[in-house]
N, C-alpha and C. Protein backbone atom coordinates (compact mmCIF):
# COMPACT_ATOMS: atom_id res chain seq x y z
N UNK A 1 -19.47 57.78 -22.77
CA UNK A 1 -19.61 56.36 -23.00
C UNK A 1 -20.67 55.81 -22.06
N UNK A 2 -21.58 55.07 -22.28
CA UNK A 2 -22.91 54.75 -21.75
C UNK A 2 -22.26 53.05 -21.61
N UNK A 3 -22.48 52.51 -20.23
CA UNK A 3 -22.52 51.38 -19.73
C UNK A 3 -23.76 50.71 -19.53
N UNK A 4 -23.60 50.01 -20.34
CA UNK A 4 -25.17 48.74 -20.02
C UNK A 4 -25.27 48.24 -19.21
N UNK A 5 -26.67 47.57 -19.22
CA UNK A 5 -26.74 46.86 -17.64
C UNK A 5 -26.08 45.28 -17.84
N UNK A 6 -25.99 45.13 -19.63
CA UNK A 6 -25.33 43.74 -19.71
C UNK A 6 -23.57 43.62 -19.65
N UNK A 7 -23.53 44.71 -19.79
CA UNK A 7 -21.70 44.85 -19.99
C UNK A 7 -21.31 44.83 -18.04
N UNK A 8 -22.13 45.68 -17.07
CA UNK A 8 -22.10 45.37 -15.99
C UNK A 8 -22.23 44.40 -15.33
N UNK A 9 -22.89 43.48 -15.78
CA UNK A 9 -23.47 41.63 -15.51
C UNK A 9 -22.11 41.09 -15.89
N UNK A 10 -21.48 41.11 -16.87
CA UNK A 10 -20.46 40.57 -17.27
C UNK A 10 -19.05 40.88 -16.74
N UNK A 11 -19.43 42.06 -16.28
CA UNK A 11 -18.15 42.25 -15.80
C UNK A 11 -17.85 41.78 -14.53
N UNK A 12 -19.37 41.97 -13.39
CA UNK A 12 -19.34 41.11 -12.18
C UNK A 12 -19.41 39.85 -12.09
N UNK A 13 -20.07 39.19 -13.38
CA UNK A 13 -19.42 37.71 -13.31
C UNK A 13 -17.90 36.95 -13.45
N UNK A 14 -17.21 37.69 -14.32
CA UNK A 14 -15.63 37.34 -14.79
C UNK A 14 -15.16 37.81 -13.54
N UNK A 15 -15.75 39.00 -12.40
CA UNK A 15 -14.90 39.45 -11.25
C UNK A 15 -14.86 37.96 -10.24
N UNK A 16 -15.98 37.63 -10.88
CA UNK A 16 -16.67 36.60 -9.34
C UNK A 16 -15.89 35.53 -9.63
N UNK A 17 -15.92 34.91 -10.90
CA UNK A 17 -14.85 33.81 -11.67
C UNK A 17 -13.78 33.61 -11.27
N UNK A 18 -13.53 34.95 -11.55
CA UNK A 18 -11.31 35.45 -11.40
C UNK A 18 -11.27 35.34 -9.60
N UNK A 19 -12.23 35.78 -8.67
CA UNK A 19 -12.34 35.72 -7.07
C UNK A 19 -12.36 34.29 -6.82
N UNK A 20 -13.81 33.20 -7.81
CA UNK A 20 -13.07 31.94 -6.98
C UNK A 20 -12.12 30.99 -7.53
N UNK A 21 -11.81 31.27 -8.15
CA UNK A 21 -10.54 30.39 -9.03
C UNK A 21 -9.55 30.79 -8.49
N UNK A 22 -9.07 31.92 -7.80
CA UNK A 22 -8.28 32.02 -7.01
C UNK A 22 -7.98 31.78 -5.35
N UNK A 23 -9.33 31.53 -5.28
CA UNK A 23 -9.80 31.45 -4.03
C UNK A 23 -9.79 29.20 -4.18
N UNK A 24 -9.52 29.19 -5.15
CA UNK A 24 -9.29 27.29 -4.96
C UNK A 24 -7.55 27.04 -5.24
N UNK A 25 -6.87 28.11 -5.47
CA UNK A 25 -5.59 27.94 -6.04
C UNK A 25 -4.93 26.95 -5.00
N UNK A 26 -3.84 26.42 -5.64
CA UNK A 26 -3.07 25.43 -4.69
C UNK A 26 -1.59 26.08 -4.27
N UNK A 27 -1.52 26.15 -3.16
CA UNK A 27 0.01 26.32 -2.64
C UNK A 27 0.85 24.95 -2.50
N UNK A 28 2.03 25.08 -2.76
CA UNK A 28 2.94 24.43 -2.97
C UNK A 28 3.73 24.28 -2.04
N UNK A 29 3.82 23.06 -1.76
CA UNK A 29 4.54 22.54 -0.26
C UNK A 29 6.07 21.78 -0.44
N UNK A 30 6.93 21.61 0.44
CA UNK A 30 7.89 21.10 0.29
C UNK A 30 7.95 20.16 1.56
N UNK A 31 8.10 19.31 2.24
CA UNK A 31 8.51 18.36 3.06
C UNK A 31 9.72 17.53 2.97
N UNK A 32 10.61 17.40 3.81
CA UNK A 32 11.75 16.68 3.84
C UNK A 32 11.77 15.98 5.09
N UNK A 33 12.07 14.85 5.15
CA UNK A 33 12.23 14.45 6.62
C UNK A 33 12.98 12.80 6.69
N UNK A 34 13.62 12.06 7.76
CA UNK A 34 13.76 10.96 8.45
C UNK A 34 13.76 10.64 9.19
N UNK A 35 13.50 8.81 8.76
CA UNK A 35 12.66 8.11 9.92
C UNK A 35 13.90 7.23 10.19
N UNK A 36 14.39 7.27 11.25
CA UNK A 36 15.52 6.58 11.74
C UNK A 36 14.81 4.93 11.90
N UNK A 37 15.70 4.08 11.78
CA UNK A 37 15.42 2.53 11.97
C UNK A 37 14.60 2.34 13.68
N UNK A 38 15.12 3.38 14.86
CA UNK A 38 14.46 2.84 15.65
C UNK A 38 12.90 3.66 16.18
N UNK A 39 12.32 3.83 14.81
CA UNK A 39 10.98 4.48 14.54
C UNK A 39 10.59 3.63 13.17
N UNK A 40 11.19 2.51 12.84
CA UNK A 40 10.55 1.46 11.88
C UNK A 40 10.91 0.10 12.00
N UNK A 41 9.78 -0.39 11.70
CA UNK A 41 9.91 -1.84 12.25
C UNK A 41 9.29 -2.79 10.68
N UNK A 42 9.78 -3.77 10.25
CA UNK A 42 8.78 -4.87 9.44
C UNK A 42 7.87 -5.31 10.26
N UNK A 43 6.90 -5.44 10.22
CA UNK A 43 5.64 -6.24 10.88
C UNK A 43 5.42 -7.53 9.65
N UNK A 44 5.76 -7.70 8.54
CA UNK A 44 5.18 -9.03 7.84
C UNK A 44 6.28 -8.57 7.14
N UNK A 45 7.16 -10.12 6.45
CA UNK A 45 8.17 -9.88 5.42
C UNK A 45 7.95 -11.65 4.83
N UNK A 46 7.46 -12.09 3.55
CA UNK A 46 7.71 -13.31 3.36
C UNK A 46 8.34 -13.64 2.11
N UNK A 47 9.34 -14.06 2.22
CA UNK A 47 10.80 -14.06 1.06
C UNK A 47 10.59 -15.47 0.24
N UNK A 48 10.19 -16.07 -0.85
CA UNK A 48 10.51 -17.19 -1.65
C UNK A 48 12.04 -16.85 -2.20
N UNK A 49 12.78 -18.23 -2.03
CA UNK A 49 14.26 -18.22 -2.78
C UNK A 49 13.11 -18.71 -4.55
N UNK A 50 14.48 -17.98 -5.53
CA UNK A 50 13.56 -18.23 -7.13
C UNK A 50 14.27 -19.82 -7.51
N UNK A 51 15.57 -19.64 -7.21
CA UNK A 51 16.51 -21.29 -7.16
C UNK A 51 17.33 -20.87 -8.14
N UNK A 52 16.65 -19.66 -9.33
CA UNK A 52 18.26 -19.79 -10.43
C UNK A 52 19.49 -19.56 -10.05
N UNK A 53 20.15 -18.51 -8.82
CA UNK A 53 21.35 -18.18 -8.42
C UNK A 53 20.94 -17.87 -6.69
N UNK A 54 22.48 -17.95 -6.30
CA UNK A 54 21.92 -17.98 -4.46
C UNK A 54 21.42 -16.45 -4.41
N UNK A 55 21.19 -16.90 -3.23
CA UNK A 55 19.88 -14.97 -2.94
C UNK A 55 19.42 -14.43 -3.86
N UNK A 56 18.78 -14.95 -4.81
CA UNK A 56 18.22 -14.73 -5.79
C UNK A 56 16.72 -14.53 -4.75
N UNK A 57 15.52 -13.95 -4.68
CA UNK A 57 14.42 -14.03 -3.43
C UNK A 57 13.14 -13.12 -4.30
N UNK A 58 11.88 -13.47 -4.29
CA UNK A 58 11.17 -12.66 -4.53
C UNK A 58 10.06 -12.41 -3.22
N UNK A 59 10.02 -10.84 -2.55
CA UNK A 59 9.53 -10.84 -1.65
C UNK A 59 8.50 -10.27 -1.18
N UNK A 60 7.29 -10.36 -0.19
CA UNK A 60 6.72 -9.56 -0.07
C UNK A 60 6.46 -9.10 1.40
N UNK A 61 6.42 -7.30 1.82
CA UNK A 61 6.64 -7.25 2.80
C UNK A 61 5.83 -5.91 3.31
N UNK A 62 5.72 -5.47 4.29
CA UNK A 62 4.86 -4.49 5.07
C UNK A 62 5.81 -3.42 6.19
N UNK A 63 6.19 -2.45 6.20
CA UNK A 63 7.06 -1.76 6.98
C UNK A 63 5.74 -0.62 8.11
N UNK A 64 6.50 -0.34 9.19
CA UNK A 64 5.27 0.56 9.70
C UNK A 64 5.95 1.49 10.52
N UNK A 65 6.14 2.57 10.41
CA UNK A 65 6.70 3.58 10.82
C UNK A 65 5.89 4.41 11.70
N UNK A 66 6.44 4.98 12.70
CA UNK A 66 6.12 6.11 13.89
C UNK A 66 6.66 7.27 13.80
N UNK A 67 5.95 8.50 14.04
CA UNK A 67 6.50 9.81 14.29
C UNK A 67 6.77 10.49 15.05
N UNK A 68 7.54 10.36 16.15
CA UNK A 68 7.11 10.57 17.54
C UNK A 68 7.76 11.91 17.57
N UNK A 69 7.59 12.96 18.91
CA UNK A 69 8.16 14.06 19.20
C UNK A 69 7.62 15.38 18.14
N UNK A 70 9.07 15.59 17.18
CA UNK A 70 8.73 16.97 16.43
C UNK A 70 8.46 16.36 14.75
N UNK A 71 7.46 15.36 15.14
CA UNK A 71 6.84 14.62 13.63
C UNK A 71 6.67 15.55 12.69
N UNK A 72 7.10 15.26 11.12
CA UNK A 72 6.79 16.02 10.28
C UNK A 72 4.99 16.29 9.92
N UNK A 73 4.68 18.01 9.15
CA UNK A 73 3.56 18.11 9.24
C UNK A 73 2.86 18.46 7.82
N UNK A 74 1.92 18.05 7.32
CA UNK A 74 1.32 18.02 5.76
C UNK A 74 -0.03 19.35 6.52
N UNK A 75 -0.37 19.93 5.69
CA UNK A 75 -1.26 20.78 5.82
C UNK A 75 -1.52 21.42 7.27
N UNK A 76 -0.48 21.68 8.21
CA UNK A 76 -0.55 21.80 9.60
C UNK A 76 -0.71 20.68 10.25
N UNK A 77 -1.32 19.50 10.09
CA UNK A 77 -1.36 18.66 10.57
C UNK A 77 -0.47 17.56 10.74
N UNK A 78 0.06 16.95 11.95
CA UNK A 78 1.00 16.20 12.37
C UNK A 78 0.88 14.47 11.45
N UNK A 79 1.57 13.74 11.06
CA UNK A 79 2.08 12.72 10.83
C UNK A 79 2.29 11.97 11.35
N UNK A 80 1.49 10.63 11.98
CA UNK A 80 1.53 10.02 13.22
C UNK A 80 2.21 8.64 12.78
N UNK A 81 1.90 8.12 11.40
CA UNK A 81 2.32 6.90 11.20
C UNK A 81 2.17 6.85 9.61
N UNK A 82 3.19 5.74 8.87
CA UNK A 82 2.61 5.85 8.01
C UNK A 82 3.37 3.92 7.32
N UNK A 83 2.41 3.46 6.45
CA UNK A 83 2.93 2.18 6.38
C UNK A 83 3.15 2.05 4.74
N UNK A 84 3.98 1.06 4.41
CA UNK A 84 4.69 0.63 2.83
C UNK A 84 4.61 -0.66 2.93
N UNK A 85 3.78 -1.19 1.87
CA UNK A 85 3.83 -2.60 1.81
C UNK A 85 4.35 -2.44 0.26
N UNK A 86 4.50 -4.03 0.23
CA UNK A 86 5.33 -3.85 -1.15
C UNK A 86 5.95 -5.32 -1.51
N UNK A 87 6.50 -5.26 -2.99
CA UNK A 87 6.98 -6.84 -3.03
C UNK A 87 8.27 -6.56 -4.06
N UNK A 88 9.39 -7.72 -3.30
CA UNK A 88 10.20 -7.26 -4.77
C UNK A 88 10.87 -7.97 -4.81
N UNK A 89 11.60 -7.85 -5.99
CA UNK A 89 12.57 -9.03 -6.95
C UNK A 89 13.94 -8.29 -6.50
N UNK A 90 14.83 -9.49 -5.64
CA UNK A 90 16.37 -8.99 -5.44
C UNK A 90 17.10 -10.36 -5.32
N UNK A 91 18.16 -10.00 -5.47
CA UNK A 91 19.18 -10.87 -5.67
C UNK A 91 20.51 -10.49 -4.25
N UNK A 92 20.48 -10.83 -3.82
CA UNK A 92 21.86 -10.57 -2.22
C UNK A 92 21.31 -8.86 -2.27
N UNK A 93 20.17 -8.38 -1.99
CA UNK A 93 19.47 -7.07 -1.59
C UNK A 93 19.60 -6.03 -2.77
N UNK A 94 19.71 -6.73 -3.44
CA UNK A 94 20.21 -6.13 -4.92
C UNK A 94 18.92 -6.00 -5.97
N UNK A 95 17.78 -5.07 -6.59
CA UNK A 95 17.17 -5.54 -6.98
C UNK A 95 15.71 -4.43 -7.57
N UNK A 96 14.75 -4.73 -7.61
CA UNK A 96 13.78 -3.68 -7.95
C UNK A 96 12.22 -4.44 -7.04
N UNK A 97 11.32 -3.88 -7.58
CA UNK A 97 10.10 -3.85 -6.77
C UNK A 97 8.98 -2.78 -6.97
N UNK A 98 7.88 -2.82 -6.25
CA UNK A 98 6.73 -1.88 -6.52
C UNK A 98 6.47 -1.37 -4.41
N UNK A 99 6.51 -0.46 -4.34
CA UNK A 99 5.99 0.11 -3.07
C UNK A 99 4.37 0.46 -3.52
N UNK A 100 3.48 0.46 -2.24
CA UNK A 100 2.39 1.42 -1.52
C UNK A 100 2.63 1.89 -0.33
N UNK A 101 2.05 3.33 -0.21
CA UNK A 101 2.16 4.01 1.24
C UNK A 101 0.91 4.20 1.26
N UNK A 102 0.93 4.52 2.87
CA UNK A 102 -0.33 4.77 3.30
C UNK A 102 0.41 5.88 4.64
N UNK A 103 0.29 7.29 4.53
CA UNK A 103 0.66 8.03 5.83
C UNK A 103 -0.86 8.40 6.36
N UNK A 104 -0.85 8.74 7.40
CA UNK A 104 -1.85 8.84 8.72
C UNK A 104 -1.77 10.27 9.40
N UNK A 105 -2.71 10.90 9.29
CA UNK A 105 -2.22 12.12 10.26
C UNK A 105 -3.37 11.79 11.50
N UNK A 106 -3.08 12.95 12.65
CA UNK A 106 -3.36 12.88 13.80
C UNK A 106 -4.82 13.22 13.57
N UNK A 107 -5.57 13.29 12.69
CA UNK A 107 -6.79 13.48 12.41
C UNK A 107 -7.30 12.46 12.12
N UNK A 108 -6.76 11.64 11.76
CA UNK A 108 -7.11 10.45 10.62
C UNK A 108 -7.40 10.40 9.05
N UNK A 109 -6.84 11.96 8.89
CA UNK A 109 -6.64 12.07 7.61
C UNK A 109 -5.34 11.27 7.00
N UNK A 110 -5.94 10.69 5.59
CA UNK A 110 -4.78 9.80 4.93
C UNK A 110 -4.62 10.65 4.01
N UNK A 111 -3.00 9.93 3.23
CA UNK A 111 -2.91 10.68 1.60
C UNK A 111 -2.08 8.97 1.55
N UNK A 112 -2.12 8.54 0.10
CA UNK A 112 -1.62 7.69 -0.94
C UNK A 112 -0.28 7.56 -1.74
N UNK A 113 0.44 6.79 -1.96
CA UNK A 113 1.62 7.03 -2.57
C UNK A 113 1.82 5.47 -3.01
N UNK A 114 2.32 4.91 -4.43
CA UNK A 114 3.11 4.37 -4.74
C UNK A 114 4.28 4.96 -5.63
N UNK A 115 4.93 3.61 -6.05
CA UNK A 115 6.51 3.91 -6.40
C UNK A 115 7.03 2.55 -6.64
N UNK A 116 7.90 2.84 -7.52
CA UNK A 116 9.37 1.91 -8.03
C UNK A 116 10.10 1.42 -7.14
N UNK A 117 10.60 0.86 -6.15
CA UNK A 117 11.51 0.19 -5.56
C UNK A 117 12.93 0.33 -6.49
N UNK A 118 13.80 0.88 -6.07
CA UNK A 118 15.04 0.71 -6.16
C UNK A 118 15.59 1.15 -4.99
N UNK A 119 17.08 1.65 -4.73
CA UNK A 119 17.50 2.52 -4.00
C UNK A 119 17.10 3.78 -3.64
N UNK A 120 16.07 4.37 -4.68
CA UNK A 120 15.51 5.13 -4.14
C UNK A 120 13.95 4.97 -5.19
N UNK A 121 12.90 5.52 -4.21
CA UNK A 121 12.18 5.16 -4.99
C UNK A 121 11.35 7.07 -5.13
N UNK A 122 10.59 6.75 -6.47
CA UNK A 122 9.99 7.91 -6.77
C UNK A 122 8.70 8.01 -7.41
N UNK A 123 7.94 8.64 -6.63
CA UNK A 123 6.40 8.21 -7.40
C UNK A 123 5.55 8.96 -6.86
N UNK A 124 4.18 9.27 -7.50
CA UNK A 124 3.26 10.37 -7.11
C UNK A 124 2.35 10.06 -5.81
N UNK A 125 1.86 11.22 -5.49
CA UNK A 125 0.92 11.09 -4.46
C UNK A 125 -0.22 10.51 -5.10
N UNK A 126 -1.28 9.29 -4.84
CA UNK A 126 -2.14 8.89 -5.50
C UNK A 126 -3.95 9.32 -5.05
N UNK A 127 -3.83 9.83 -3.83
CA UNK A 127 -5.17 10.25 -3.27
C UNK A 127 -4.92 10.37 -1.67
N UNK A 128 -6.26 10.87 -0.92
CA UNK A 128 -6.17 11.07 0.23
C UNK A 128 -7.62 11.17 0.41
N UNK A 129 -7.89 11.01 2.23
CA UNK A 129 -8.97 11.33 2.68
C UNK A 129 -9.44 12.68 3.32
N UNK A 130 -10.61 13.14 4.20
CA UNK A 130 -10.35 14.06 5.01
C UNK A 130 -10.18 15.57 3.91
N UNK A 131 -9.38 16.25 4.87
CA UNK A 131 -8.97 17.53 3.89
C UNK A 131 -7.82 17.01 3.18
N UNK A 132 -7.40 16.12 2.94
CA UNK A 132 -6.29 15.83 1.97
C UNK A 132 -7.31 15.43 0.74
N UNK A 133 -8.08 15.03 0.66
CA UNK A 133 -8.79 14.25 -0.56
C UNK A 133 -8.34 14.61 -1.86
N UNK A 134 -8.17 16.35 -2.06
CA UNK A 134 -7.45 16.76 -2.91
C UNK A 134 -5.81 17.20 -2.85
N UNK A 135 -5.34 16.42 -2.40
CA UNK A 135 -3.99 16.30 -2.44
C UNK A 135 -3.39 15.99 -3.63
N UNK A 136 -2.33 16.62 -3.50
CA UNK A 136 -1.31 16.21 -5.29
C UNK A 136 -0.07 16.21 -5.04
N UNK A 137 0.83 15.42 -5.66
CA UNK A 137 2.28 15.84 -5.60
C UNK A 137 3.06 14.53 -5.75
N UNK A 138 4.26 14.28 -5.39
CA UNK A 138 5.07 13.33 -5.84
C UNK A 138 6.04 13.26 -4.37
N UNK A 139 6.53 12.02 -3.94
CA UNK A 139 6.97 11.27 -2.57
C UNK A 139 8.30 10.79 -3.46
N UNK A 140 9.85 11.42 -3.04
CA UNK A 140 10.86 10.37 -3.15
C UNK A 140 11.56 10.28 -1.76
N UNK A 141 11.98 8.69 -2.23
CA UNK A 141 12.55 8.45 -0.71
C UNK A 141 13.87 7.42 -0.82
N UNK A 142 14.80 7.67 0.35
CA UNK A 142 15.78 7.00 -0.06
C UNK A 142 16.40 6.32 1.20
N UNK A 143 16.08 4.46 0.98
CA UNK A 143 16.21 3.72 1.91
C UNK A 143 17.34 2.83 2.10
N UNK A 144 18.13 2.41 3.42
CA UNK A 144 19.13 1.78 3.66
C UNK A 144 18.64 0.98 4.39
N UNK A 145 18.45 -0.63 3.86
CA UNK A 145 17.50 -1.87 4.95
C UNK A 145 18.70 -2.99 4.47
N UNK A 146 18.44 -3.45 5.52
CA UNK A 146 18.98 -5.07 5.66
C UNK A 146 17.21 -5.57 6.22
N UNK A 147 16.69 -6.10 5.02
CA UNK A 147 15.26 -6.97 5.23
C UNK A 147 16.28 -8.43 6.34
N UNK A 148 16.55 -8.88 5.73
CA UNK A 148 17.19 -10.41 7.08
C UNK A 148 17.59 -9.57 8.60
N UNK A 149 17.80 -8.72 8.70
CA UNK A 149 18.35 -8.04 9.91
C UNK A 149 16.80 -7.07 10.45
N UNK A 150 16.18 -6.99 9.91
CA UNK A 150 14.78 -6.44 10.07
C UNK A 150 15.11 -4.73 10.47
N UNK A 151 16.27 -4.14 9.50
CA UNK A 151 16.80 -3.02 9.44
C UNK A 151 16.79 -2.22 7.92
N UNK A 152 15.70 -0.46 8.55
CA UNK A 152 15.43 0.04 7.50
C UNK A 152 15.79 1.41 7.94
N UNK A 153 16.05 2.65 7.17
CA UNK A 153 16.24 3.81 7.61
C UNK A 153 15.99 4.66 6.58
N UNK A 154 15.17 5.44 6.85
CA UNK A 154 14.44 6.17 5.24
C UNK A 154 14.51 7.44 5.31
N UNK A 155 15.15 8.44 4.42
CA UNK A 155 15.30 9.52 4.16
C UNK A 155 13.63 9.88 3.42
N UNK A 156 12.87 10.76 3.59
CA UNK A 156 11.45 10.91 2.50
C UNK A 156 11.56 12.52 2.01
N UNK A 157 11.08 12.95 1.07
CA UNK A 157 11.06 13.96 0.31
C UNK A 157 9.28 14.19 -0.26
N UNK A 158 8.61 14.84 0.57
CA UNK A 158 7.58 14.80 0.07
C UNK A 158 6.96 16.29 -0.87
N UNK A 159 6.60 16.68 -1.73
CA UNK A 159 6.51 17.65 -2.43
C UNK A 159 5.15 17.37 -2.99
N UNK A 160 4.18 18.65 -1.99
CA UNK A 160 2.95 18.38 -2.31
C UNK A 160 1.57 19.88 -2.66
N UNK A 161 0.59 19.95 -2.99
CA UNK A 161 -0.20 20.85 -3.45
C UNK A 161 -1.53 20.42 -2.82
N UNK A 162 -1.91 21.42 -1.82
CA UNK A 162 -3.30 21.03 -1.23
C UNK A 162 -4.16 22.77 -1.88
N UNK A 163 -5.90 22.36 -1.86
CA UNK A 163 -6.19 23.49 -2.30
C UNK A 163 -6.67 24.84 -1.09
N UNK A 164 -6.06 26.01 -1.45
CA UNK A 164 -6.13 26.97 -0.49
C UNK A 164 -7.53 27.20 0.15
C-alpha cells in the first residue's frame, strides 16, 4: 500500500486538530461554600411601602461580602469579595426579585452572575474578566436575611467550566 504525500498532510492536520481541541477542553469545577452574616454587610438598602397591604415593600439593595482566612477558590485563585445588588418585590420578607453578582478574586479577576430572587436563587454565570473571561457555569445560593435587621447568611453553590 503506497502512502501519499496528501493522505500524510491530512492525517497531520486532523492529528494537530484532535491535539488542540483538546488542548482548549474545559474541566469541570464544583464549589460549595458560606458566608456567615458576620462576613456580610448591606451597604445601600432603599425600601418603598406599595400601600395595597402592610409590608407590602418594593426594594432595592446592594450586599458586600468578605472572604477572609480559608476563602473559597475559582481557578486556584482566592475569592476576596464579592457583591449582589438587586431589587425586589416582598410582602413581610415574603416575595421574589432579580439579583446581580459581581465576585472578585485576589487578582482582580472578576466572573458575573445573575438570578431569580426567591429563597433560593439560581442562575448562570454571565461573564468574567482576566483568565476567567471564559468562564461558564451556573451559581445557586441559599439565603436567610432579615433586610430591617441588616441580617444575611448565604449558603453559595458555584458549578463552573474554565478552559484548560
Amino acid at each position: 500500500m503506497r502512502v501519499t504525500r496528501r493522505t500524510l498532510s491530512t492525517i497531520a492536520w486532523m492529528w494537530l486538530a484532535a491535539v488542540l481541541t483538546a488542548s482548549n477542553a474545559l474541566a469541570q469545577q464544583r464549589l460549595v461554600f458560606k458566608v456567615g452574616a458576620e462576613s456580610t454587610k448591606y451597604t445601600q438598602q432603599h425600601a418603598i411601602d406599595v400601600g395595597d397591604v402592610a409590608g407590602h415593600q418594593v426594594r432595592l439593595f446592594e450586599i458586600h461580602r468578605t472572604y477572609p482566612g480559608d476563602a473559597p477558590t475559582i481557578g486556584g485563585t482566592k475569592i476576596v469579595e464579592s457583591w449582589t445588588r438587586g431589587v425586589s418585590d416582598y410582602t413581610d420578607n415574603n416575595g421574589e426579585g432579580t439579583i446581580y453578582g459581581v465576585y472578585v478574586l485576589e487578582n482582580g479577576d472578576k466572573f458575573f452572575t445573575r438570578g431569580n430572587l426567591t429563597a433560593t436563587t439560581v442562575g448562570p454565570i454571565t461573564g468574567g474578566t482576566g483568565k476567567l473571561s471564559r468562564i461558564n457555569g451556573m451559581v445557586r445560593t441559599s439565603a436567610s436575611a432579615n433586610p430591617k435587621a441588616g441580617f444575611v447568611e448565604t449558603q453559595v453553590d458555584i458549578e463552573y467550566w474554565l478552559p484548560q
